[in-house]
N, C-alpha and C. Protein backbone atom coordinates (compact mmCIF):
# COMPACT_ATOMS: atom_id res chain seq x y z
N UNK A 1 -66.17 142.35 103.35
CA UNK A 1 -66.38 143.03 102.08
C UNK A 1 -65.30 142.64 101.07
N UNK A 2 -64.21 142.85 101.57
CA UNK A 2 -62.78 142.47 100.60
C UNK A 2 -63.41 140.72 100.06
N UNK A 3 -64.05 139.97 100.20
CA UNK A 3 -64.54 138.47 100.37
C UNK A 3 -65.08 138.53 99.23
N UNK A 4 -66.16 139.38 99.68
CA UNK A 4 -67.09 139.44 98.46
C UNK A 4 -66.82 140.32 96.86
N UNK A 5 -65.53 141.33 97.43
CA UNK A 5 -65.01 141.46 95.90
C UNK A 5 -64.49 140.61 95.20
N UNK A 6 -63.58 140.10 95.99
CA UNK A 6 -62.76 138.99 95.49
C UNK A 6 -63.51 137.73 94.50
N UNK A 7 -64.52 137.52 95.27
CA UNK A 7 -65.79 136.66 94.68
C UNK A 7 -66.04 137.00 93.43
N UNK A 8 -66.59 138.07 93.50
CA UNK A 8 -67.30 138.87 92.44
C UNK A 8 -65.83 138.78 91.58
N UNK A 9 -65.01 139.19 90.94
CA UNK A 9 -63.86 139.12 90.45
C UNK A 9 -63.60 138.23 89.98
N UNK A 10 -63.38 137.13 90.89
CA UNK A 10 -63.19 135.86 90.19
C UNK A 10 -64.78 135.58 89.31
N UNK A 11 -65.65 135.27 89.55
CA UNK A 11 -66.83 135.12 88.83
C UNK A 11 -67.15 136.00 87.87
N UNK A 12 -66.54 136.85 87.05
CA UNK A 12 -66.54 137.83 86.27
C UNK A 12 -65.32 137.08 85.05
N UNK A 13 -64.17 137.10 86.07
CA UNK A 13 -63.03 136.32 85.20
C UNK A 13 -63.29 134.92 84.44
N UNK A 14 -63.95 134.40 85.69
CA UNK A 14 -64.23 132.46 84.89
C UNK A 14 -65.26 132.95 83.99
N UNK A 15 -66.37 133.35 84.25
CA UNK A 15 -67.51 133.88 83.60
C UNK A 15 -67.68 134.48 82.23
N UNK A 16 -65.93 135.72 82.10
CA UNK A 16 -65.57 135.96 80.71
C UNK A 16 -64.54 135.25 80.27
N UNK A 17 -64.12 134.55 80.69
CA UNK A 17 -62.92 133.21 79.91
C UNK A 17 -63.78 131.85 79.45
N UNK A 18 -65.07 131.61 80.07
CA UNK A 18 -65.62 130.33 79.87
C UNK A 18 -66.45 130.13 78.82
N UNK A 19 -66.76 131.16 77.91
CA UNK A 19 -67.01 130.91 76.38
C UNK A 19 -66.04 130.49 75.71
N UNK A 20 -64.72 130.88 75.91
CA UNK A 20 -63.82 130.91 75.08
C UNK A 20 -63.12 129.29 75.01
N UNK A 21 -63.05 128.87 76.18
CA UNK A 21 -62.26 127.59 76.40
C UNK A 21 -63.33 126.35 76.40
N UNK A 22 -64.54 126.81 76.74
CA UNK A 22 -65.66 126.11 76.85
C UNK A 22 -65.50 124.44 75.35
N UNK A 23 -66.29 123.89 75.42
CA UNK A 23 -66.61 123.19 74.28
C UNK A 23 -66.95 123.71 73.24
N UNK A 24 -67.36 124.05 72.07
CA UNK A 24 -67.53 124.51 70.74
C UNK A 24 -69.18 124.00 70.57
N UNK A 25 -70.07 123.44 71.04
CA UNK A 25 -71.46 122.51 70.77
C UNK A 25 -71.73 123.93 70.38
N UNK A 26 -72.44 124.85 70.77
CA UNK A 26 -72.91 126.34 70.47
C UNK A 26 -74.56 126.34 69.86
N UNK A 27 -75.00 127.13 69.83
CA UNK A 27 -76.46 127.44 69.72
C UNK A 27 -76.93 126.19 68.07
N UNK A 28 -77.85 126.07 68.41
CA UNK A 28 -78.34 125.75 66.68
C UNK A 28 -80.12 125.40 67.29
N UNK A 29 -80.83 125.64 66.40
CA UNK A 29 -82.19 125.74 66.08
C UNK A 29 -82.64 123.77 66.45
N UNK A 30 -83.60 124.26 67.11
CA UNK A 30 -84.13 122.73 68.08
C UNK A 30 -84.73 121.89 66.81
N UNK A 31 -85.11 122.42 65.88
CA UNK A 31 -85.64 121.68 64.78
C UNK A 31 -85.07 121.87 63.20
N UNK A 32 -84.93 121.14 62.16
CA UNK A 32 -84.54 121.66 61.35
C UNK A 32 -84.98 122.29 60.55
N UNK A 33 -83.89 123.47 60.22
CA UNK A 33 -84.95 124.85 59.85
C UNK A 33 -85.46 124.32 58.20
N UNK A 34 -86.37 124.91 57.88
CA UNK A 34 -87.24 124.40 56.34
C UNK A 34 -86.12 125.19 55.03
N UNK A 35 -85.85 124.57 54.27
CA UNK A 35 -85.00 125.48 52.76
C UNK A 35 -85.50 124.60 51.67
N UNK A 36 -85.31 125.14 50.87
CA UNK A 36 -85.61 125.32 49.35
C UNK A 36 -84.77 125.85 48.45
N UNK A 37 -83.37 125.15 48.00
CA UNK A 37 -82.47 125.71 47.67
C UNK A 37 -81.75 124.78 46.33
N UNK A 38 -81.62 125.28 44.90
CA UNK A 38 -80.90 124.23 44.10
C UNK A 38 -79.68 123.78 44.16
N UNK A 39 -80.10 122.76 43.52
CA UNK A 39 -78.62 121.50 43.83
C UNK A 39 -77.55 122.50 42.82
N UNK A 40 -76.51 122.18 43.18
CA UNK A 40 -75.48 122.97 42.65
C UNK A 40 -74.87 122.44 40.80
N UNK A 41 -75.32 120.85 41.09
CA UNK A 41 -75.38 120.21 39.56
C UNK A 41 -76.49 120.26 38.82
N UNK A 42 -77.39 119.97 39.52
CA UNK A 42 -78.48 120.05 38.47
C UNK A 42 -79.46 121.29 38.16
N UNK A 43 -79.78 121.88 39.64
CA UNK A 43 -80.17 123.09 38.94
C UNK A 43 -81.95 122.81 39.67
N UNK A 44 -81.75 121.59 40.40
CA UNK A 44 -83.35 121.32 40.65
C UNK A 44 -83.15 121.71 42.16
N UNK A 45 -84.47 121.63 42.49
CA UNK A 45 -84.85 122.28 44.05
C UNK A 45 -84.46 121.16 44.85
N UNK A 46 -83.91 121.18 45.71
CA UNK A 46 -83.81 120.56 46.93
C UNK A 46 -84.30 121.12 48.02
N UNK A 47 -85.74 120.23 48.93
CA UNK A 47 -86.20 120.90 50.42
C UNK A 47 -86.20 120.14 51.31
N UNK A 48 -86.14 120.70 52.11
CA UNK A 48 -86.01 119.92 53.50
C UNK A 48 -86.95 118.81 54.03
N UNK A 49 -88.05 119.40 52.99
CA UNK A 49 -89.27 118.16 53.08
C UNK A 49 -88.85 116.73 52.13
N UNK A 50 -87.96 116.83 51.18
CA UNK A 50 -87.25 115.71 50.83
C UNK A 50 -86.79 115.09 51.82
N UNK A 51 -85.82 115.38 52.93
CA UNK A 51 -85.52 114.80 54.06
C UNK A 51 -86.33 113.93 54.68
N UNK A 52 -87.39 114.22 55.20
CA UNK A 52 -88.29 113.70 56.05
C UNK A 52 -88.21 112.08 56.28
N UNK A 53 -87.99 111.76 57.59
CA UNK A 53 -87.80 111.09 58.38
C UNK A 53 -86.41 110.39 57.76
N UNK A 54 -85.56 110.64 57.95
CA UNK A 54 -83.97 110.61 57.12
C UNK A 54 -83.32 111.44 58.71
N UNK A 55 -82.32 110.36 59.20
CA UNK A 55 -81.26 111.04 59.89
C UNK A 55 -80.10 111.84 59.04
N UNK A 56 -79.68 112.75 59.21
CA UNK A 56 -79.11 113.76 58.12
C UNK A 56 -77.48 114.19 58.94
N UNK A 57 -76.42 114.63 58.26
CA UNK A 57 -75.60 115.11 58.74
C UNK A 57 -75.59 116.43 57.67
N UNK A 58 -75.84 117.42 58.23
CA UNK A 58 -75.94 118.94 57.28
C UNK A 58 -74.48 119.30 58.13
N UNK A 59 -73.55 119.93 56.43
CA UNK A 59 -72.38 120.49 56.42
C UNK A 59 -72.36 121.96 55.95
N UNK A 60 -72.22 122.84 56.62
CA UNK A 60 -71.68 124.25 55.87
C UNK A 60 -69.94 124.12 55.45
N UNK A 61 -69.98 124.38 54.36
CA UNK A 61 -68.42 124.70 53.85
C UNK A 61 -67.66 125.58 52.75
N UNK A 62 -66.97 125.25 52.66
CA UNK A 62 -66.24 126.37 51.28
C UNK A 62 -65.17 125.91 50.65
N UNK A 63 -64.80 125.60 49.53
CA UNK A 63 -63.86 125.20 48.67
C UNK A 63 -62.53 125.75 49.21
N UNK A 64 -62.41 126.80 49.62
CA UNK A 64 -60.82 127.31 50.12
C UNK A 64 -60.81 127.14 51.33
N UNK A 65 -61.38 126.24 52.16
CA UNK A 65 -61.55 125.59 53.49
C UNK A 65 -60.58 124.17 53.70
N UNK A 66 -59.24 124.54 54.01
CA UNK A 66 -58.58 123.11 54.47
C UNK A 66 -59.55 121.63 54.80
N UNK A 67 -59.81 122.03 56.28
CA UNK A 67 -60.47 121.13 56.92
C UNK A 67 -61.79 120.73 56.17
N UNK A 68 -62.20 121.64 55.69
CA UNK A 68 -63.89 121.11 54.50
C UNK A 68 -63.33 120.27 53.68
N UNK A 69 -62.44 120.60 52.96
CA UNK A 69 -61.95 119.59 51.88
C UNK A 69 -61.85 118.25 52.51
N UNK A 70 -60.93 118.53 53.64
CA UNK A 70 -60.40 116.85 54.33
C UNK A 70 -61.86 115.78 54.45
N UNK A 71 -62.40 117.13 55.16
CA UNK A 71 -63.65 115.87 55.60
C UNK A 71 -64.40 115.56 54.33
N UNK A 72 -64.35 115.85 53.20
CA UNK A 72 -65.37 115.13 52.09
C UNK A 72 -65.00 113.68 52.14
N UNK A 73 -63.96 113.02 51.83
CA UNK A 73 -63.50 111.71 51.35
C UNK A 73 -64.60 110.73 52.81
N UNK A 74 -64.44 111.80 53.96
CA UNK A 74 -65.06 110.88 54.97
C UNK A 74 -66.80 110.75 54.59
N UNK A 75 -66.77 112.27 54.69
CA UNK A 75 -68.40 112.25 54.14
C UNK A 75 -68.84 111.46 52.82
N UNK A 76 -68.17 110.88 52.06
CA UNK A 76 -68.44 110.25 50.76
C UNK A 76 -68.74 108.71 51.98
N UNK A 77 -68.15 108.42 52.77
CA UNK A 77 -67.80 106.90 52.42
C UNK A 77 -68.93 107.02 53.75
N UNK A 78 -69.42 108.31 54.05
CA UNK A 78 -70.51 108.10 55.32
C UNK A 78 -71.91 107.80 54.67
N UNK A 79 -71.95 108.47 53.40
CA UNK A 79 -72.85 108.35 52.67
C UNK A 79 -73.36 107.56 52.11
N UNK A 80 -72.25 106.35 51.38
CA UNK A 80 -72.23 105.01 51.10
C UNK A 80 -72.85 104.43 51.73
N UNK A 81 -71.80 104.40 53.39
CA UNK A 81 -71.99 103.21 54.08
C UNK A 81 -73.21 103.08 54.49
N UNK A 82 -74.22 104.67 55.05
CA UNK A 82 -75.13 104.78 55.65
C UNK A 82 -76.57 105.19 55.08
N UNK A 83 -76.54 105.44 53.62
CA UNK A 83 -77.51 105.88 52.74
C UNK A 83 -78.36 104.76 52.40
N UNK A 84 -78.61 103.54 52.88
CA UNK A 84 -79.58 102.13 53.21
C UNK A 84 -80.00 102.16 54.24
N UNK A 85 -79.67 103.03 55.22
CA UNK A 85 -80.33 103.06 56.73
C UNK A 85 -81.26 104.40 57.12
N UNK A 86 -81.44 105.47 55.46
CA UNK A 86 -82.33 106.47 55.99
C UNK A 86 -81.59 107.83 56.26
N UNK A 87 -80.08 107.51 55.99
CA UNK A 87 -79.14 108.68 56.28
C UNK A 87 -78.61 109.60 55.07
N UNK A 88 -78.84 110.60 55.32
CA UNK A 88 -78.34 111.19 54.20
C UNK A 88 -76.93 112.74 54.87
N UNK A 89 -76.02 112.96 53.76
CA UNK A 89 -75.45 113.83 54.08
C UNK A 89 -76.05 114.92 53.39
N UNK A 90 -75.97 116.25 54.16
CA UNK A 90 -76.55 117.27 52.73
C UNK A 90 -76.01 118.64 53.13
N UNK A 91 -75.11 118.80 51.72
CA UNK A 91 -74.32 120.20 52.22
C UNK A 91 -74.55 121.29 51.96
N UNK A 92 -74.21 122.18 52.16
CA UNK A 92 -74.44 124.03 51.64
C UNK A 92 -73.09 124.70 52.09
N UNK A 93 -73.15 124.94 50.68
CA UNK A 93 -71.71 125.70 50.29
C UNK A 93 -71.86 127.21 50.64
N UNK A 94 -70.36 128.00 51.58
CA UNK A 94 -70.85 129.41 51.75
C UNK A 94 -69.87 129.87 50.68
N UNK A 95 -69.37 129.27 49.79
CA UNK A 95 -68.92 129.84 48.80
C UNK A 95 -69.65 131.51 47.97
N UNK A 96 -69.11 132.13 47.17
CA UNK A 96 -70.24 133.21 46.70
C UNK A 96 -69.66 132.55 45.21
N UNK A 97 -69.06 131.66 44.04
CA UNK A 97 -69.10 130.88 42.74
C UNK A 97 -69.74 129.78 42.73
N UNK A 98 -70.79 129.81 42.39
CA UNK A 98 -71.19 128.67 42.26
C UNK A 98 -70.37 127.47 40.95
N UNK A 99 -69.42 128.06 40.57
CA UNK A 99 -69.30 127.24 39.45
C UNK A 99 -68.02 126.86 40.57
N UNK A 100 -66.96 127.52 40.68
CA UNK A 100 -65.76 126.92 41.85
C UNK A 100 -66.44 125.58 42.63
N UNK A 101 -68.16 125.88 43.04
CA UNK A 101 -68.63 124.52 43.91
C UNK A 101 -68.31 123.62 43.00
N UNK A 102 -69.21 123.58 41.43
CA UNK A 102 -69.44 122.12 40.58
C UNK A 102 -68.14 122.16 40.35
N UNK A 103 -67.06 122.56 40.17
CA UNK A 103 -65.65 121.86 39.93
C UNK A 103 -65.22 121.06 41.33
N UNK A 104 -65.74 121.58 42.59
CA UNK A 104 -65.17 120.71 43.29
C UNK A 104 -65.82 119.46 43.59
N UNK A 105 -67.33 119.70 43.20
CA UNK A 105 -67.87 118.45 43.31
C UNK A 105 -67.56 117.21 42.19
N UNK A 106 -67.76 117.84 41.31
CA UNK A 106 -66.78 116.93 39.98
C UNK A 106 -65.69 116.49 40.05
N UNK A 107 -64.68 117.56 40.50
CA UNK A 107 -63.45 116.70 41.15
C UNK A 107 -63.13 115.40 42.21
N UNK A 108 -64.22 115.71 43.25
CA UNK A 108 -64.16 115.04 44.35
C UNK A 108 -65.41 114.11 44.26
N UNK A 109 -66.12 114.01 43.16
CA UNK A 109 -67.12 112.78 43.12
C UNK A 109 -67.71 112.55 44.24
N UNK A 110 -68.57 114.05 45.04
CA UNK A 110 -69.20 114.12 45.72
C UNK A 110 -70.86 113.35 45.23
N UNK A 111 -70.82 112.50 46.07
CA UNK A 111 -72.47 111.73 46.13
C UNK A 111 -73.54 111.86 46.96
N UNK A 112 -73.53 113.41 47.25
CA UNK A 112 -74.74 113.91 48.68
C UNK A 112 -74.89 115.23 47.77
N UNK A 113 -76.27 115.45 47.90
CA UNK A 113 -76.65 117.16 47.51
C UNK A 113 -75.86 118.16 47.94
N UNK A 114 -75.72 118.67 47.10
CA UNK A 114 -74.62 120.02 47.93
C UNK A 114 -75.36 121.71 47.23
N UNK A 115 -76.05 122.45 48.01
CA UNK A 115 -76.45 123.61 47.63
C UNK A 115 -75.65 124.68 48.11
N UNK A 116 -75.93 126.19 47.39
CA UNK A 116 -75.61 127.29 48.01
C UNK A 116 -76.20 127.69 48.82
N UNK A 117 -75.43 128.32 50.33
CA UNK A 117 -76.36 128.39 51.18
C UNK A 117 -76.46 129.95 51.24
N UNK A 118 -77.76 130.29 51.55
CA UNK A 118 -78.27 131.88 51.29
C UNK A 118 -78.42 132.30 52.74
N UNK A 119 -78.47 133.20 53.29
CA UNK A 119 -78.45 134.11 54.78
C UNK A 119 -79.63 133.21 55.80
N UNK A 120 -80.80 133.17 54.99
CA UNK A 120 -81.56 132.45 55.54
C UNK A 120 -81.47 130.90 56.32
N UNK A 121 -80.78 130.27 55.30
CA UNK A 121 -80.41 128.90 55.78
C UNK A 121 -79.34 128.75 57.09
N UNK A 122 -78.48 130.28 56.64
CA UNK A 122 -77.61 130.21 57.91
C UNK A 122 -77.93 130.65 59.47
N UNK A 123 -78.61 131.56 58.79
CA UNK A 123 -79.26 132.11 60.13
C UNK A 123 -80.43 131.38 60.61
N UNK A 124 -81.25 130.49 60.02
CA UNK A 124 -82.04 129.56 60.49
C UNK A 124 -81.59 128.26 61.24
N UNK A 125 -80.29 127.87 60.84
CA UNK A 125 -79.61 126.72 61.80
C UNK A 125 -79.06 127.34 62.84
N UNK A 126 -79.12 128.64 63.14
CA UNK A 126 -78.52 128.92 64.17
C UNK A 126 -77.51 130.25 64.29
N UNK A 127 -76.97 130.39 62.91
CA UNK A 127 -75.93 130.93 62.77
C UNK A 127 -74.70 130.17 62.38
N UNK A 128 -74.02 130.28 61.30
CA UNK A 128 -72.94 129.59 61.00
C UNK A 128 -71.92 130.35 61.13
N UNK A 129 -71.03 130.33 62.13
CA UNK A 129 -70.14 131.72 62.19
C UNK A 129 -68.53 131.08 62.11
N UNK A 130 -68.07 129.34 61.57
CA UNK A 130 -67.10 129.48 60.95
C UNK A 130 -67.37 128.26 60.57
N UNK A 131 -66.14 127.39 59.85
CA UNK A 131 -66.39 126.68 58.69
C UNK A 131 -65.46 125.22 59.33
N UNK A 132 -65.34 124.26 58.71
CA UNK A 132 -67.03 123.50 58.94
C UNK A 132 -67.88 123.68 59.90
N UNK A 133 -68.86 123.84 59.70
CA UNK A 133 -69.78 123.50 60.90
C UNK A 133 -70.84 122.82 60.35
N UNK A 134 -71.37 121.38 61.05
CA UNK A 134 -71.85 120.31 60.83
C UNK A 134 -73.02 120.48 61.80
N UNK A 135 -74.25 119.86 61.63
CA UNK A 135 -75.44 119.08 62.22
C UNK A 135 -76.18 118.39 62.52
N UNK A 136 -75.86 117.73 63.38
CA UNK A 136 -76.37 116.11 63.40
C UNK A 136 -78.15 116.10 63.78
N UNK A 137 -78.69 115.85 62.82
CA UNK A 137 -80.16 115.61 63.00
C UNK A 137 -80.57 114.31 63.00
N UNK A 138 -81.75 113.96 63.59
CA UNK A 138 -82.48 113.25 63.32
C UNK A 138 -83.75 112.61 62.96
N UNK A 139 -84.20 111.42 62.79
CA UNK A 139 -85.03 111.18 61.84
C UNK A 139 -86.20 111.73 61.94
N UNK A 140 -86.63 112.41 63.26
CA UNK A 140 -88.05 113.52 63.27
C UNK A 140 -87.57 115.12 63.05
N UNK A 141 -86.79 114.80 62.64
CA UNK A 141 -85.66 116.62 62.24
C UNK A 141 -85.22 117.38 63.51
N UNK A 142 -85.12 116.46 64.60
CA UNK A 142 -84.34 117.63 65.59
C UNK A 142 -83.39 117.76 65.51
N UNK A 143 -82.31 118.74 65.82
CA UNK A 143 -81.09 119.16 65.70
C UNK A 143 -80.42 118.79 66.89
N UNK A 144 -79.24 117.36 67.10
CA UNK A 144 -78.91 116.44 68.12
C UNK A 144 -77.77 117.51 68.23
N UNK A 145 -77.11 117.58 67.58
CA UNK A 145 -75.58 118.24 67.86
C UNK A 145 -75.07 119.06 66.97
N UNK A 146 -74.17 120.18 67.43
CA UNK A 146 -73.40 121.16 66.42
C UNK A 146 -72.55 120.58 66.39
N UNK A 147 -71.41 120.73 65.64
CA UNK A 147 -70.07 120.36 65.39
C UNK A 147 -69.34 121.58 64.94
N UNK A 148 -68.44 122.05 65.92
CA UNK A 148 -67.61 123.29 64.72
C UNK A 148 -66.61 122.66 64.44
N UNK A 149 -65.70 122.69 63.06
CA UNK A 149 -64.52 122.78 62.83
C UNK A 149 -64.76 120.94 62.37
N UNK A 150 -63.63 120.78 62.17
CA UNK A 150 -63.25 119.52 61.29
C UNK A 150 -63.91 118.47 62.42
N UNK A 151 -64.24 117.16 62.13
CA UNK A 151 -64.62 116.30 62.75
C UNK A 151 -64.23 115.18 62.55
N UNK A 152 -63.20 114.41 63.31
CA UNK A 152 -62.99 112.72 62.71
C UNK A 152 -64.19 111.51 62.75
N UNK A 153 -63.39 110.89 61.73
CA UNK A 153 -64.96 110.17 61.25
C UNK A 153 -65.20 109.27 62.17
N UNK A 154 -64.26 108.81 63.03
CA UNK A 154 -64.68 108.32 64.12
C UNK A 154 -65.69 108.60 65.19
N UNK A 155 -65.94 109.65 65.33
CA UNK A 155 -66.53 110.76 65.80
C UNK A 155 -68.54 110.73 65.37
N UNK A 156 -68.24 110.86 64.03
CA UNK A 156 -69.66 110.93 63.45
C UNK A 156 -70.11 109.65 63.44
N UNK A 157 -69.04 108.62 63.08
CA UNK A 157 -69.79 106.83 63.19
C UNK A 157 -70.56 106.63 64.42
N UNK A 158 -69.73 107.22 65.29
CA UNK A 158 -69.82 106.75 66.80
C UNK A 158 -71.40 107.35 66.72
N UNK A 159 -71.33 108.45 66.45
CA UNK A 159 -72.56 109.05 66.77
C UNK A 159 -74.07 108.68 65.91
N UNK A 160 -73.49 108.72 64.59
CA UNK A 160 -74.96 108.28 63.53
C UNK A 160 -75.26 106.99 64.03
N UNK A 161 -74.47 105.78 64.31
CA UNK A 161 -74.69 104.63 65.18
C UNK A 161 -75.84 104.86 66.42
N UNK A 162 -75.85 105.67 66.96
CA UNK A 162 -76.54 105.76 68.31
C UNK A 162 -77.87 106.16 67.43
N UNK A 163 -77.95 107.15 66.69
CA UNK A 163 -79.37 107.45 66.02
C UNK A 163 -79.61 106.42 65.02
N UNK A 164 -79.15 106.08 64.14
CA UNK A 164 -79.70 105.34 63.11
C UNK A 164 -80.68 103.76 63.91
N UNK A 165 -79.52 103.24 64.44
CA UNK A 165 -80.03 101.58 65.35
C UNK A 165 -80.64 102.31 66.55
């Protein structure tokens, strides 16, 4: 009996420690969820049916986000490099100013759609429950991978490489 507490105990312990230390991949929606949301410059609709058949890297972020900021310069030059092969980046800001967004996009000569993202969009990818969190889709809109937190661009090459070719 003492065996089988002990068991039980330990499998309770690993069991409530192994979310925590685990990998970060975390839930997200098998397909990509549908939105309809304006571009933050222009004011026109952007939907997900624009996407279609486009491998995509979708970013949630926020202007007072360290790590969001860092990764734009990467996301610009992912966009460049990879926007002839069907790839697009496309972000949603959890900002609540929309005008704080167009200064940062103006500042940072962002060249990927960037919308506000509304409850729906978040809770349709899955839940966005901190910042960055990224989504690697692909070109029939399934949702390949979460990403929480900052990502080196090494990281995403490696990966849009495997989907795009």
């Amino acid at each position: 009996m003492r065996k089988f507490i002990q068991f039980v105990v330990i499998f309770f312990i690993i069991g409530g420690i192994y979310p925590f230390v685990a990998p970060t991949t975390g839930y997200a929606a098998s397909k990509m969820p549908a939105f309809d949301l304006e571009d933050v410059m222009t004011g026109e609709s952007i939907t997900s049916k624009m996407f279609k058949g486009k491998s995509l890297l979708v970013i949630f972020f926020a202007t007072w986000c360290p790590p969001c900021i860092q990764e734009i310069p990467d996301l610009i030059k992912l966009q460049n490099q990879y926007s002839t092969n069907g790839f697009s980046v496309v972000a949603f800001s959890v900002d609540q100013e929309k005008k704080v967004v167009q200064k940062l996009v103006e500042r940072k000569e962002i060249n990927y759609p960037v919308m506000m993202a509304d409850d729906a969009v978040t809770r349709d990818f899955g839940g966005v429950y901190g910042i960055p969190t990224s989504f690697l889709i692909s070109k029939s809109g399934t949702v390949l991978k979460k990403y929480s937190g900052y990502v080196p661009r090494s990281v995403l090459v490696k990966d849009l490489e495997q989907i795009i070719n």
